[in-house]
N, C-alpha and C. Protein backbone atom coordinates (compact mmCIF):
# COMPACT_ATOMS: atom_id res chain seq x y z
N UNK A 1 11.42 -7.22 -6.68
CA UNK A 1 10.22 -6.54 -6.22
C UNK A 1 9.44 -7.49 -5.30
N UNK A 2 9.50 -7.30 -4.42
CA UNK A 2 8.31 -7.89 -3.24
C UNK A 2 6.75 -8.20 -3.82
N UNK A 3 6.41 -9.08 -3.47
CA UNK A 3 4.91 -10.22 -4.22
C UNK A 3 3.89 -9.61 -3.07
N UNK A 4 3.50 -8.27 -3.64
CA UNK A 4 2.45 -7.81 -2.76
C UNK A 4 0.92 -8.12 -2.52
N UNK A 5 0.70 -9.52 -3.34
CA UNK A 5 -0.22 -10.33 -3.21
C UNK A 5 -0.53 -11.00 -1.63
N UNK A 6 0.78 -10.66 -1.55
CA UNK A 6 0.96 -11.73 0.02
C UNK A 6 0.26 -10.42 1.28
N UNK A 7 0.87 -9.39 0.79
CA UNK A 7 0.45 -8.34 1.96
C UNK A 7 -0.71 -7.71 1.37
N UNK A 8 -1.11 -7.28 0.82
CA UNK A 8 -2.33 -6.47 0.46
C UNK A 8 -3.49 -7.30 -0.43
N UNK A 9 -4.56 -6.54 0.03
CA UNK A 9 -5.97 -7.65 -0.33
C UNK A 9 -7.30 -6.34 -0.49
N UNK A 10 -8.05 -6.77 -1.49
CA UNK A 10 -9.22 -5.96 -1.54
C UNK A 10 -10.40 -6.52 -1.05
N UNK A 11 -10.95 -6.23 -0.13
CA UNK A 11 -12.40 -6.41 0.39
C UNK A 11 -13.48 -5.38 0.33
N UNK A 12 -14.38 -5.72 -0.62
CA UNK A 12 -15.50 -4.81 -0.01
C UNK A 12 -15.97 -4.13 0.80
N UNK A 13 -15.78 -4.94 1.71
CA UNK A 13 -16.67 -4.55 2.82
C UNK A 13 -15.73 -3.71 3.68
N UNK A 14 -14.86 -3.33 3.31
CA UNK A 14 -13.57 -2.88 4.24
C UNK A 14 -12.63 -1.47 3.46
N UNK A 15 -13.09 -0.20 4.07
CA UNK A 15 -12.77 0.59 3.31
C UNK A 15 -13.17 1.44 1.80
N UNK A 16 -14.53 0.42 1.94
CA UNK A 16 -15.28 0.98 0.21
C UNK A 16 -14.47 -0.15 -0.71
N UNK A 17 -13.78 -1.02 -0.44
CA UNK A 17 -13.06 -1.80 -1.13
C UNK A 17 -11.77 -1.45 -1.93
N UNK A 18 -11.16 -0.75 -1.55
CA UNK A 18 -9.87 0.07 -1.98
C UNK A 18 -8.80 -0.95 -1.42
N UNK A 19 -7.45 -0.67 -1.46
CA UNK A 19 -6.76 -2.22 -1.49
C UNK A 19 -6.17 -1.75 -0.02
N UNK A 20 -5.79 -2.82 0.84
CA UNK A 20 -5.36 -2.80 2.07
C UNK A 20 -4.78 -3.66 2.67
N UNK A 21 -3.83 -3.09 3.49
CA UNK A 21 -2.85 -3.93 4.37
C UNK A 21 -3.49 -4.86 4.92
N UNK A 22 -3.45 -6.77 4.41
CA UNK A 22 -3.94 -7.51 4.79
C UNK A 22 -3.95 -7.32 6.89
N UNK A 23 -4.89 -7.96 7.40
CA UNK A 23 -5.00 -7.88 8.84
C UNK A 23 -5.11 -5.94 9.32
N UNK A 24 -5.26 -5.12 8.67
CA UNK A 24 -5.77 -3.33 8.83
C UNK A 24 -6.71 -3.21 8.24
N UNK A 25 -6.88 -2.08 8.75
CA UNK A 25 -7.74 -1.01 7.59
C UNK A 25 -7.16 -0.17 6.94
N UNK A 26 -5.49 -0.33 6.69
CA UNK A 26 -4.81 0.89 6.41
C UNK A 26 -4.36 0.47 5.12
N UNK A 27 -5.16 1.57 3.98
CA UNK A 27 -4.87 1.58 2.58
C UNK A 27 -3.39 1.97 2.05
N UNK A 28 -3.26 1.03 1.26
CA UNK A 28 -2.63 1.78 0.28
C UNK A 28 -2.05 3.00 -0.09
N UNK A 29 -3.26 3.59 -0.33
CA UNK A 29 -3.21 5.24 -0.95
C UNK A 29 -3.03 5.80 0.47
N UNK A 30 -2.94 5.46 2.15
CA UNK A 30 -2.65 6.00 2.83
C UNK A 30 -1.19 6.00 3.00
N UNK A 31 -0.69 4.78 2.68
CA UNK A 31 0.78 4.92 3.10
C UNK A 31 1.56 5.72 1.69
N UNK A 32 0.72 5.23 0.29
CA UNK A 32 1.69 6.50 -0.65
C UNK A 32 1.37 8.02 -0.15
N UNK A 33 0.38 7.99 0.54
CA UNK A 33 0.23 9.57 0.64
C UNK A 33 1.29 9.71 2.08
N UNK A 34 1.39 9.10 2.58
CA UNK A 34 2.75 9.73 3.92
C UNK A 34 3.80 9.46 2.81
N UNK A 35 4.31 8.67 1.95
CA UNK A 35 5.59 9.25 1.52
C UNK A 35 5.59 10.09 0.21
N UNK A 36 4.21 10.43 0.07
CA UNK A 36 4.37 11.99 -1.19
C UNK A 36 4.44 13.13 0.02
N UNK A 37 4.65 13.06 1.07
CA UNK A 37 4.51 14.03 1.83
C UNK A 37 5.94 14.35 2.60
N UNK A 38 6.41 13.02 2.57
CA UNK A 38 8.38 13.09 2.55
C UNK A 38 8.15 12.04 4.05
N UNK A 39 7.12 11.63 4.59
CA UNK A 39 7.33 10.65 5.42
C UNK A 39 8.02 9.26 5.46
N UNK A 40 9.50 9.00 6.38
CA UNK A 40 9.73 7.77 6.26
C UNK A 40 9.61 6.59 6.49
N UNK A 41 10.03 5.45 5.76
CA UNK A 41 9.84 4.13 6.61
C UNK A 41 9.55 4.45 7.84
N UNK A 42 10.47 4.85 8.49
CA UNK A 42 10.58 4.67 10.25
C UNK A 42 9.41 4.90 11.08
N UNK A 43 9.46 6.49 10.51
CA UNK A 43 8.29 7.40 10.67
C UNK A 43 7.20 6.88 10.35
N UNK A 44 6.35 6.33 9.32
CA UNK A 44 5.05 5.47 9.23
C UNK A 44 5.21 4.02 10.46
N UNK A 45 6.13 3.76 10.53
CA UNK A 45 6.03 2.20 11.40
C UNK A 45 5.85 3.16 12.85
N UNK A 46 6.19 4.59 13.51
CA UNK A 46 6.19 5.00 14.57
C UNK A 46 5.03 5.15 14.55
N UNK A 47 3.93 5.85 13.59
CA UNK A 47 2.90 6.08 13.40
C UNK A 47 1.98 5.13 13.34
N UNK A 48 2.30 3.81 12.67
CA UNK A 48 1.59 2.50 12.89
C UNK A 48 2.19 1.28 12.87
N UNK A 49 2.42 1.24 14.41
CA UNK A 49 3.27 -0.30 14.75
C UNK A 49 3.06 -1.24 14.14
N UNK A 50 1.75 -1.28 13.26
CA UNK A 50 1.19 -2.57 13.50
C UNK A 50 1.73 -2.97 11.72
N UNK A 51 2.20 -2.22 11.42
CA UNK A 51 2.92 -2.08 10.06
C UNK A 51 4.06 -2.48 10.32
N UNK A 52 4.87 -3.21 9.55
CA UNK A 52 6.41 -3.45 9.18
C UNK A 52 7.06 -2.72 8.04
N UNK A 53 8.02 -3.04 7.64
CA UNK A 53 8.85 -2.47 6.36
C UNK A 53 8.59 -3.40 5.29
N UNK A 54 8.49 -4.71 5.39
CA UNK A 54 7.84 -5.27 4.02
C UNK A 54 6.22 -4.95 3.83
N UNK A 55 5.69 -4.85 4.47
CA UNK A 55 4.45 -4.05 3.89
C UNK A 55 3.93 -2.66 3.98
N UNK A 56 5.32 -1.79 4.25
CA UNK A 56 4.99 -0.62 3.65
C UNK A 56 5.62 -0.66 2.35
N UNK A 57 7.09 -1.39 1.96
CA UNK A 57 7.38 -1.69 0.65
C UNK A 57 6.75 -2.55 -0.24
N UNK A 58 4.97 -3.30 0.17
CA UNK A 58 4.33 -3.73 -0.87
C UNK A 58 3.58 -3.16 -1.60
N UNK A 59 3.43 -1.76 -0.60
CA UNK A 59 2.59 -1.06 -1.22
C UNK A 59 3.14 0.19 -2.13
N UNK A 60 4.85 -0.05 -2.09
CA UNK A 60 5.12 0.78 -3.13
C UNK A 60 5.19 -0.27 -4.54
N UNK A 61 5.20 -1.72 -4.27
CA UNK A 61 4.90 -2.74 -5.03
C UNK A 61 4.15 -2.48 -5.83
N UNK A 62 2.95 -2.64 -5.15
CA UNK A 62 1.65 -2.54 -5.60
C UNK A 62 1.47 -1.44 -7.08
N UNK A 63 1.72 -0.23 -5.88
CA UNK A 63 1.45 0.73 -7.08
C UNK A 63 2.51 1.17 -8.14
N UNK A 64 3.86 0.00 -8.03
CA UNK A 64 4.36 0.08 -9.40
C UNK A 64 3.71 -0.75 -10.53
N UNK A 65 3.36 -1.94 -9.63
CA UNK A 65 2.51 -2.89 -10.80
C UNK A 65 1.61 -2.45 -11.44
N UNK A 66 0.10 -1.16 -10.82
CA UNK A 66 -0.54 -0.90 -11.19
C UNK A 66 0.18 0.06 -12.77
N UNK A 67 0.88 0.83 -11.90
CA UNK A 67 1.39 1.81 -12.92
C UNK A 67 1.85 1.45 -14.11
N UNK A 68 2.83 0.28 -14.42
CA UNK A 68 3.09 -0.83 -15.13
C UNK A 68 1.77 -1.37 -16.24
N UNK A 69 0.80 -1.39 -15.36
CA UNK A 69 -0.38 -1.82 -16.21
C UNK A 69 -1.32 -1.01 -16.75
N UNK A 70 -1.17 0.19 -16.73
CA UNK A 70 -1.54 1.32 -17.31
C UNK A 70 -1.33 1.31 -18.91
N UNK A 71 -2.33 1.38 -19.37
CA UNK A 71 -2.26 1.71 -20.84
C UNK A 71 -2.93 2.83 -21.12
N UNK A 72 -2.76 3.15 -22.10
CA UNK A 72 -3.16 4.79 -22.85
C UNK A 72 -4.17 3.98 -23.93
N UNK A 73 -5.62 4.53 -24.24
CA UNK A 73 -6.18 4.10 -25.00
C UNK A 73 -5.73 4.91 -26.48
N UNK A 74 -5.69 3.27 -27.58
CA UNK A 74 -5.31 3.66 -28.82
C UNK A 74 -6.93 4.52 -29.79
């Protein structure tokens, strides 16, 4: 699994503070939402050059780790 520490970062001041493609403004929850929508790799990097393939795959990182850390209260 790719160390999405390296690509994604939360700032305040940037986005309401939601987590984001270090050097963008482009969240997270933007790039899972192009591929709940069936958008591909390719297709998001056509859509934003400024993106690569390891950090659109940190951010499926990301939100496995989160998911991972999900607990159900006892």
């Amino acid at each position: 699994m790719i160390d999405y520490k390296h690509y994604i970062t939360i700032n305040p001041d940037i986005r309401f503070g939601k987590p984001i493609i270090i050097g963008t403004r482009i969240t997270v929850f933007d790039v899972l939402n192009l591929f709940a929508n069936g958008i591909t790799i390719d297709e998001i990097i056509l859509d934003f050059p400024e993106l690569n393939e390891t950090q659109i795959k940190a951010c499926l990182s990301y939100a496995a780790d989160r998911e991972h850390k999900i607990q159900i209260g006892s």
